[in-house]
N, C-alpha and C. Protein backbone atom coordinates (compact mmCIF):
# COMPACT_ATOMS: atom_id res chain seq x y z
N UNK A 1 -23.00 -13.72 2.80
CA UNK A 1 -22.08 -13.78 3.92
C UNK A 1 -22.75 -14.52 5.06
N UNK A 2 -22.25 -15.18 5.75
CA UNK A 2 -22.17 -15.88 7.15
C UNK A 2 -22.36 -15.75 7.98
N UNK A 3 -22.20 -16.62 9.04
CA UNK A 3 -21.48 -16.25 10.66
C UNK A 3 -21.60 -15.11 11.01
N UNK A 4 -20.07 -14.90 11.64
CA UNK A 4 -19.83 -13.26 11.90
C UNK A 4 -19.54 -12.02 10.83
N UNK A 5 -19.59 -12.64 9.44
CA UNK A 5 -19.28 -11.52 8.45
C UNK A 5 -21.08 -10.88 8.68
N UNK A 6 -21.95 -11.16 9.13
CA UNK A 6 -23.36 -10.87 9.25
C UNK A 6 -23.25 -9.04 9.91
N UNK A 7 -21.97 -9.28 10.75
CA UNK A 7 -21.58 -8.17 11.43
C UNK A 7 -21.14 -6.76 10.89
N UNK A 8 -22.00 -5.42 10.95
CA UNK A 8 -21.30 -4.31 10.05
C UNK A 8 -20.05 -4.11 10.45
N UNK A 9 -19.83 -3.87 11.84
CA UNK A 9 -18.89 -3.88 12.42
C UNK A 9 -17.39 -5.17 11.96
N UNK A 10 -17.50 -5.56 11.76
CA UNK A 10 -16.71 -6.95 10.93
C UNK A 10 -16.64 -6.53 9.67
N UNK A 11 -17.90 -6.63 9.06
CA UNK A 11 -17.50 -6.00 7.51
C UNK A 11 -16.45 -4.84 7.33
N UNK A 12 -17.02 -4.42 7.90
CA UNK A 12 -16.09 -2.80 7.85
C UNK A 12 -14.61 -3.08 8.00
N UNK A 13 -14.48 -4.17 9.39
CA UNK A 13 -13.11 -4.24 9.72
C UNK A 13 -12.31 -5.26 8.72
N UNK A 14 -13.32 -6.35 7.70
CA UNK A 14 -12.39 -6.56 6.61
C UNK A 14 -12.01 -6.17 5.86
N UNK A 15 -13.06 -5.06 5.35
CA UNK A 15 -12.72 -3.95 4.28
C UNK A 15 -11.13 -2.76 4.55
N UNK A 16 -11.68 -2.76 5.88
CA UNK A 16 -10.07 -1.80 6.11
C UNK A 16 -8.87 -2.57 6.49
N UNK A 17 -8.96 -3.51 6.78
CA UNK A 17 -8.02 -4.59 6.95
C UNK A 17 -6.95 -4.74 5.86
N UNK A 18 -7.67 -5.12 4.88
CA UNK A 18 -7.42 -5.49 2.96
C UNK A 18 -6.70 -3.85 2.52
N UNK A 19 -7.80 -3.11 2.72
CA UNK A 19 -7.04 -1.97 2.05
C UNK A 19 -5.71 -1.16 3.13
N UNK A 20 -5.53 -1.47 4.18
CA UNK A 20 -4.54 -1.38 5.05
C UNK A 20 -3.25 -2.18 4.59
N UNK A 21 -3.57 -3.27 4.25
CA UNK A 21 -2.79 -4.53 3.53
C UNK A 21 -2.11 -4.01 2.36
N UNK A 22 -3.23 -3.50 1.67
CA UNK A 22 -2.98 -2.99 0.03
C UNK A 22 -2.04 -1.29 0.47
N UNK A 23 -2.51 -0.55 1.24
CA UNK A 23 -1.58 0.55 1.31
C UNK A 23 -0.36 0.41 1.71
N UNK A 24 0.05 -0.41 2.69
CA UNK A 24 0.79 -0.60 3.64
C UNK A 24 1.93 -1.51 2.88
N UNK A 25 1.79 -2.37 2.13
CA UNK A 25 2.56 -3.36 1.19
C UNK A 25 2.96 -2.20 -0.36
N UNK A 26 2.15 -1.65 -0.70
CA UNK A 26 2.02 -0.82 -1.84
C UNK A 26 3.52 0.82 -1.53
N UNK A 27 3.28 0.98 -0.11
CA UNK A 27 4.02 2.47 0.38
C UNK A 27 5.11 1.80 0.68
N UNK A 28 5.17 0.51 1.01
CA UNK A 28 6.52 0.13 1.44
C UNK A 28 7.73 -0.03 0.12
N UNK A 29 6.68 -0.69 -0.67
CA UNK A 29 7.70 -0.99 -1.79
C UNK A 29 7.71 -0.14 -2.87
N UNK A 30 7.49 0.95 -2.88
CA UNK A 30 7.36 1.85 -3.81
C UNK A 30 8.01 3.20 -3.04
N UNK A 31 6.83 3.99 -2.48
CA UNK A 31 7.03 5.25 -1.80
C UNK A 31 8.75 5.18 -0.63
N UNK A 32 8.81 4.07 0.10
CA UNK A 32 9.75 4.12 0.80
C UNK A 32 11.09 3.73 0.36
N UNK A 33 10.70 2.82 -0.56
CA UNK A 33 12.53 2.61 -0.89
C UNK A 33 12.89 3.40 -2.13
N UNK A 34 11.98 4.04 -2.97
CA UNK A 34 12.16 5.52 -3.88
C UNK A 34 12.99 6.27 -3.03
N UNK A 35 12.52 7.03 -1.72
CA UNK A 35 12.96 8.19 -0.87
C UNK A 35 13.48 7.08 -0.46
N UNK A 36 14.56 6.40 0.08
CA UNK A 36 15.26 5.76 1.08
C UNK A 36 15.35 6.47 1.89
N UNK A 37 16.95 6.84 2.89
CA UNK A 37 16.72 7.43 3.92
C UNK A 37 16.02 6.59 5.13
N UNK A 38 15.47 7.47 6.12
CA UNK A 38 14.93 7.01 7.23
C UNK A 38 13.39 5.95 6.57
N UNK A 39 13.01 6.42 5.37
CA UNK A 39 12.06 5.54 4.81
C UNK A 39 12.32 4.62 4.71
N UNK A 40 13.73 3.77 3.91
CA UNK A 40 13.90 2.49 3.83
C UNK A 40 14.52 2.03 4.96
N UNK A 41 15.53 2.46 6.21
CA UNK A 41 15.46 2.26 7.46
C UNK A 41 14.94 0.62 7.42
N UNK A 42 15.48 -0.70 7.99
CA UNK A 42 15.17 -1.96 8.19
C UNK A 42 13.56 -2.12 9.19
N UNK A 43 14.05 -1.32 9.96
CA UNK A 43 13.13 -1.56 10.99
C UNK A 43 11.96 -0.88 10.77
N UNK A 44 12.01 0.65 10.24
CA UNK A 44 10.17 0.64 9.40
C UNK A 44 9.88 -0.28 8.78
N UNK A 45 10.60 -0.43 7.13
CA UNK A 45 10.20 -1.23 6.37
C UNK A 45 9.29 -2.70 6.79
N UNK A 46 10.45 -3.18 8.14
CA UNK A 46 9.96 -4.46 8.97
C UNK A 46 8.32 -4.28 8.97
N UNK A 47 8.26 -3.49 9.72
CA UNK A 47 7.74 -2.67 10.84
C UNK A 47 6.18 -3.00 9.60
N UNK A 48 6.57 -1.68 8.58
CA UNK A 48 5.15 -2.00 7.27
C UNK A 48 4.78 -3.18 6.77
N UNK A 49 5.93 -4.27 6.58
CA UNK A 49 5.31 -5.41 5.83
C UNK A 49 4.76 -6.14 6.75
N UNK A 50 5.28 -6.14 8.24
CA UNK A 50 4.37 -7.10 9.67
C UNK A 50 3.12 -6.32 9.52
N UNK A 51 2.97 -5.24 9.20
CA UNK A 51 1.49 -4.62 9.37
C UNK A 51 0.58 -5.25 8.09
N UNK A 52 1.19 -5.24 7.31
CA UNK A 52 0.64 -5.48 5.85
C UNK A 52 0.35 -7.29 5.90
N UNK A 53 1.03 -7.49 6.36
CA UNK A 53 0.84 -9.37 6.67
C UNK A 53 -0.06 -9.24 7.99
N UNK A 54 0.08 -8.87 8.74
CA UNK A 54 -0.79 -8.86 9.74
C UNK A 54 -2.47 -8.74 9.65
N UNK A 55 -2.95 -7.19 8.74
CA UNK A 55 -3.92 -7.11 8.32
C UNK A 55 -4.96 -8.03 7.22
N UNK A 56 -3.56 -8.61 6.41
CA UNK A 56 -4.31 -9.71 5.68
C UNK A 56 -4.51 -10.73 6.60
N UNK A 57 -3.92 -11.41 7.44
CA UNK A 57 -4.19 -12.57 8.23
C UNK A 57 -5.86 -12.15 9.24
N UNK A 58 -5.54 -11.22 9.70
CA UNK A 58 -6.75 -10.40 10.32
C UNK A 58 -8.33 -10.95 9.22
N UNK A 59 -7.84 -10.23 8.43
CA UNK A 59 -9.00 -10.24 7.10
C UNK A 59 -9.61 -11.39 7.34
N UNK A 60 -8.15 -12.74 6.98
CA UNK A 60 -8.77 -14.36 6.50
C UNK A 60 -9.33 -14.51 7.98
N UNK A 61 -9.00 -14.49 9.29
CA UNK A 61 -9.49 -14.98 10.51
C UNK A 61 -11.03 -14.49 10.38
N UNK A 62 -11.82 -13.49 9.89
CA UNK A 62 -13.10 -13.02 9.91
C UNK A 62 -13.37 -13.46 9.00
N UNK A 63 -13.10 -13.30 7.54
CA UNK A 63 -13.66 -13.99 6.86
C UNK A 63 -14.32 -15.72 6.74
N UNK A 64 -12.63 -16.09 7.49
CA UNK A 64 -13.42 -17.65 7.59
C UNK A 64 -13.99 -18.04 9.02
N UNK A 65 -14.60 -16.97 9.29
CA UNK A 65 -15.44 -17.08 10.61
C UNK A 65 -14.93 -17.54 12.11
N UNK A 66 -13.32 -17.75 12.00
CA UNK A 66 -12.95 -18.16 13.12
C UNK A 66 -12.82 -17.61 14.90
N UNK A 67 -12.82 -18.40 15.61
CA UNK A 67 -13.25 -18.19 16.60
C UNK A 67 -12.21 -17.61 17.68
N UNK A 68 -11.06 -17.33 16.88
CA UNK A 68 -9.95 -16.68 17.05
C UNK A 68 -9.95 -15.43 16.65
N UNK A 69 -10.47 -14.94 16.19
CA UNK A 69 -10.66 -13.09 15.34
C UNK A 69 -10.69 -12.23 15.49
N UNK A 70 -11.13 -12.47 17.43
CA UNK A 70 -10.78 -11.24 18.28
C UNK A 70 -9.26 -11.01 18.56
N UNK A 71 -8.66 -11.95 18.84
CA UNK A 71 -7.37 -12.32 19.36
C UNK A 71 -6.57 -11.52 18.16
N UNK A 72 -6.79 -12.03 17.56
CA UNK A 72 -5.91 -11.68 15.85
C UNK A 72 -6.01 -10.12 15.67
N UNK A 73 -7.79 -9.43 15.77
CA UNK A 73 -8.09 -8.22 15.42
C UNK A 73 -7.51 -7.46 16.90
N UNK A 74 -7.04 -8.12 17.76
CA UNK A 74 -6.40 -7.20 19.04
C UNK A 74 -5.10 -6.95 18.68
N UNK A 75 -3.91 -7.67 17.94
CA UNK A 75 -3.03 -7.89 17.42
C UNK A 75 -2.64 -6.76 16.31
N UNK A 76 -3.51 -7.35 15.73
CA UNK A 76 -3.59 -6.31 14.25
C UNK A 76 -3.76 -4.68 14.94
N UNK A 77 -4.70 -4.71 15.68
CA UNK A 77 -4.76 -2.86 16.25
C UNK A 77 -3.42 -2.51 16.85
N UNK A 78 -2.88 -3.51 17.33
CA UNK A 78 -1.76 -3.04 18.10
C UNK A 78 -0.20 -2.50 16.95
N UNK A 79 -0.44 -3.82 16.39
CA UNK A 79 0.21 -3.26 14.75
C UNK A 79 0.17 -2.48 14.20
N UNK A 80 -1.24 -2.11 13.62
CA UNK A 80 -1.40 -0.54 12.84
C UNK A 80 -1.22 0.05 13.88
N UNK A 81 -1.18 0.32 14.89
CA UNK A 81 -0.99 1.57 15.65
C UNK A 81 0.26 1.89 15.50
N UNK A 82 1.21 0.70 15.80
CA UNK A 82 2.57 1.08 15.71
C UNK A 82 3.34 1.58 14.56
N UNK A 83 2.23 1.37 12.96
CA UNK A 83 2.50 1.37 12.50
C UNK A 83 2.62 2.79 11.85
N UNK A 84 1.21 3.08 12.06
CA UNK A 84 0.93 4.72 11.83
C UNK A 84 2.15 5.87 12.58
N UNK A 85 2.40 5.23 13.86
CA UNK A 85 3.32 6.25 14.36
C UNK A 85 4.63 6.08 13.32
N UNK A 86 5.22 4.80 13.38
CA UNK A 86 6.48 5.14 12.64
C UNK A 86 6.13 5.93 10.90
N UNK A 87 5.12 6.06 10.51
CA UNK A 87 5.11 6.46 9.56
C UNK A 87 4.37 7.92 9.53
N UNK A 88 4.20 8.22 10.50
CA UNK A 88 3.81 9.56 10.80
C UNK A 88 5.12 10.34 11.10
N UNK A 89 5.99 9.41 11.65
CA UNK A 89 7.61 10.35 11.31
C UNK A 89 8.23 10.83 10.45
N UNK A 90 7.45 10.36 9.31
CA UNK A 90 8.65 10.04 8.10
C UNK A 90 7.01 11.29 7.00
N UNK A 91 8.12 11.98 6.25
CA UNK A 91 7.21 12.88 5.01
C UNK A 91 6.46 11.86 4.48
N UNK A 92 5.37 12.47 3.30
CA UNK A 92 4.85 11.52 2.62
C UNK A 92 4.05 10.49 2.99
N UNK A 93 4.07 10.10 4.24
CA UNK A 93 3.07 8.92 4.74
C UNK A 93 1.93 9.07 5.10
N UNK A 94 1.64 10.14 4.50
CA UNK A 94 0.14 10.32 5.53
C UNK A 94 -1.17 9.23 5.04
N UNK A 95 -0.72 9.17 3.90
CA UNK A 95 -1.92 7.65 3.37
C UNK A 95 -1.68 6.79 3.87
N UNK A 96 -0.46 6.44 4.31
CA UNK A 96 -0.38 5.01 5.32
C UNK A 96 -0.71 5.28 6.77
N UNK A 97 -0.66 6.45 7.02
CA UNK A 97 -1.20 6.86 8.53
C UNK A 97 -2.63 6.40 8.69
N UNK A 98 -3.15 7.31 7.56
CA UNK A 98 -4.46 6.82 7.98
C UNK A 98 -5.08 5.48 7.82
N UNK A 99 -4.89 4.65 6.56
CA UNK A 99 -5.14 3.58 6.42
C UNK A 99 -4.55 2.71 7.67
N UNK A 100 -3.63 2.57 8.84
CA UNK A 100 -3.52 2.25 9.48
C UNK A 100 -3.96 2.86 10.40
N UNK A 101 -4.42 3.61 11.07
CA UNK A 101 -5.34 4.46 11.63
C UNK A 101 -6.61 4.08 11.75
N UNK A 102 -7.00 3.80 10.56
CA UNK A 102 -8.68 3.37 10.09
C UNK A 102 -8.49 2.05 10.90
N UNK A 103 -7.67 1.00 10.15
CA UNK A 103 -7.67 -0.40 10.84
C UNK A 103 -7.98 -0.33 12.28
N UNK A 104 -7.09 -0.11 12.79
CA UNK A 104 -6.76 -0.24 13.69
C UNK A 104 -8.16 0.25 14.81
N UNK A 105 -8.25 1.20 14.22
CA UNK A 105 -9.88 1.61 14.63
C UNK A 105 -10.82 0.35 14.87
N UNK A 106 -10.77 -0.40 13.39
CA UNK A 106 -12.04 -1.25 13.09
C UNK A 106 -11.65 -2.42 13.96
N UNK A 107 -10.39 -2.86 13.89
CA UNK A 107 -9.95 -3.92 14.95
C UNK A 107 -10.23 -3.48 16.33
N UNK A 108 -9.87 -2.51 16.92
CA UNK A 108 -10.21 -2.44 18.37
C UNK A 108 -11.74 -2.86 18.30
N UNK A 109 -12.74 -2.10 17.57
CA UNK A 109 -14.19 -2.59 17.56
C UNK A 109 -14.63 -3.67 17.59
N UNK A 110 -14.10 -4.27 17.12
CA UNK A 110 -14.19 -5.68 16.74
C UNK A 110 -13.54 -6.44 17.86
N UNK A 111 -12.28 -6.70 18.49
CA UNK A 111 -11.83 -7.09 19.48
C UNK A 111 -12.52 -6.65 21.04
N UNK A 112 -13.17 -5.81 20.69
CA UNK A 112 -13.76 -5.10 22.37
C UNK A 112 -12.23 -4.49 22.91
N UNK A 113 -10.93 -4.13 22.07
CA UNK A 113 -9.96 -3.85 23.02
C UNK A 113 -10.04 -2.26 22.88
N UNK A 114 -9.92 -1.44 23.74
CA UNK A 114 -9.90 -0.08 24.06
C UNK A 114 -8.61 0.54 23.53
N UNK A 115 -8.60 1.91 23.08
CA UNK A 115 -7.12 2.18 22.44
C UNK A 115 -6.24 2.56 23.35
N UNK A 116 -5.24 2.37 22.94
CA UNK A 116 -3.98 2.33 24.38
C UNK A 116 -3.72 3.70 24.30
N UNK A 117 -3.48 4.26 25.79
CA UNK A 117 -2.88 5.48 25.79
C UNK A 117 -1.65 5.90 25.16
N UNK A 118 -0.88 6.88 25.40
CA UNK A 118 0.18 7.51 24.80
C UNK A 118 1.32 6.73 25.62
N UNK A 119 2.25 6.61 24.98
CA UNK A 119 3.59 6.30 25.63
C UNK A 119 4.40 6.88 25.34
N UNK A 120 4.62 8.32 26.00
CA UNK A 120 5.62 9.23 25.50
C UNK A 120 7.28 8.66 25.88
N UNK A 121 7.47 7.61 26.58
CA UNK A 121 8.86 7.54 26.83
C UNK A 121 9.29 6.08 26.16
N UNK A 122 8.46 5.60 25.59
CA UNK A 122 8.69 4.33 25.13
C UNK A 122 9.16 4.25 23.59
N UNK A 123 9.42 3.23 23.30
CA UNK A 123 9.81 2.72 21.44
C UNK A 123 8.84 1.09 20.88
N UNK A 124 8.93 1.99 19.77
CA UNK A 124 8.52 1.08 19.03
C UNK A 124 9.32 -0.20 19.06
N UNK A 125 8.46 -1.19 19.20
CA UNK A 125 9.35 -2.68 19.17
C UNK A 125 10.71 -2.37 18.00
N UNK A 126 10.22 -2.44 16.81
CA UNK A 126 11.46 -2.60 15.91
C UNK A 126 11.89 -1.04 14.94
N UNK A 127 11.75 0.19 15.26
CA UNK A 127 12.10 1.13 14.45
C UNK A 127 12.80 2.40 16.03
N UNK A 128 12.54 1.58 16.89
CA UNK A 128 13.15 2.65 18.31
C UNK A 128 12.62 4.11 18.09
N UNK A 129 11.41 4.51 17.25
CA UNK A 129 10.95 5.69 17.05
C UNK A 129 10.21 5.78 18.30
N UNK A 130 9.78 7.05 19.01
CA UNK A 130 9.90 7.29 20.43
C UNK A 130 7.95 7.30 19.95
N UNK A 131 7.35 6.69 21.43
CA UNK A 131 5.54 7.06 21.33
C UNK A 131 4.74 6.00 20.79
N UNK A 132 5.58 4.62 20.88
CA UNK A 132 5.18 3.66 20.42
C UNK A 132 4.75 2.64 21.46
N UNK A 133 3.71 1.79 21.44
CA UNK A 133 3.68 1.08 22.22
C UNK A 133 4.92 0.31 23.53
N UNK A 134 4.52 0.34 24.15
CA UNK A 134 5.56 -0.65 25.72
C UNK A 134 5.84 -1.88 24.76
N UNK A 135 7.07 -2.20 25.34
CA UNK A 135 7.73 -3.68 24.52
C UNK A 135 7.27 -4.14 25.55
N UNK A 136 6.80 -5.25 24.89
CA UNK A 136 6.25 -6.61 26.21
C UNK A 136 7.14 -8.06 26.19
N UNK A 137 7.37 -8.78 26.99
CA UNK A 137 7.95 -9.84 26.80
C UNK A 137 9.15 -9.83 26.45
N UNK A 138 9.74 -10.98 25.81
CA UNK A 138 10.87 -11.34 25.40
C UNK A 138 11.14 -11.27 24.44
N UNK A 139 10.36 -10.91 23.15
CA UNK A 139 10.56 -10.61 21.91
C UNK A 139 10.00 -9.30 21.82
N UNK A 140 9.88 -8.47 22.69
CA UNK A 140 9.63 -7.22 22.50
C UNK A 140 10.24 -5.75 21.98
């Protein structure tokens, strides 16, 4: 390994990245549209595969050493976070909780970004489940 993969801190955060990817893509298309219901719901589902694409993109930005990786791994934390909550609503998710949980962990480390407080009155960008990050912007 390289560059910044030299980093434990990095390692770690590609390793949970990938397997965040792999849970998160794996619970969506299996565990959630089995139980439909609030599981298959558009806007979780959304919600898991942006996390699951997200974490892999995360992955390739460290892996290929780019100089963008913080940016990306600030992104990605903000993702799994959102992601764990909507799936902490729903039975059955607790393996995707944590695997997004974990990420999201390793990305803040990696980004230097601090974890965001609680937002008890807010929604999730795309599942309106309540405790989710502030919508920002115009596509929020």
């Amino acid at each position: 390994m390289t560059g910044i993969t030299h980093d434990p801190a990095v390692r770690q955060c590609i390793d949970d990245c990938l397997q965040c990817r792999t849970t998160c893509l794996g619970m969506a298309m299996g565990h959630c549209l089995e139980r439909q219901g609030a599981h298959s719901e558009r806007g979780h589902l959304t919600l898991m595969l942006n996390c699951a694409e997200l974490c892999g993109t995360a992955a390739h930005f460290m892996l290929a050493g780019s100089t963008l990786h913080t940016e990306v791994c600030a992104l990605c934390a903000t993702v799994c976070g959102a992601c764990a909550q909507s799936c902490r609503q729903l039975d059955g998710m607790e393996h995707c909780v944590a695997a997004c949980e974990r990420c999201a962990a390793s990305c803040r480390t990696v980004s230097g970004v601090q974890a965001p407080g609680v937002h008890a009155s807010d929604q999730l960008p795309t599942t309106g489940v309540t405790g989710g990050p502030p919508r920002q912007g115009a596509y929020g």
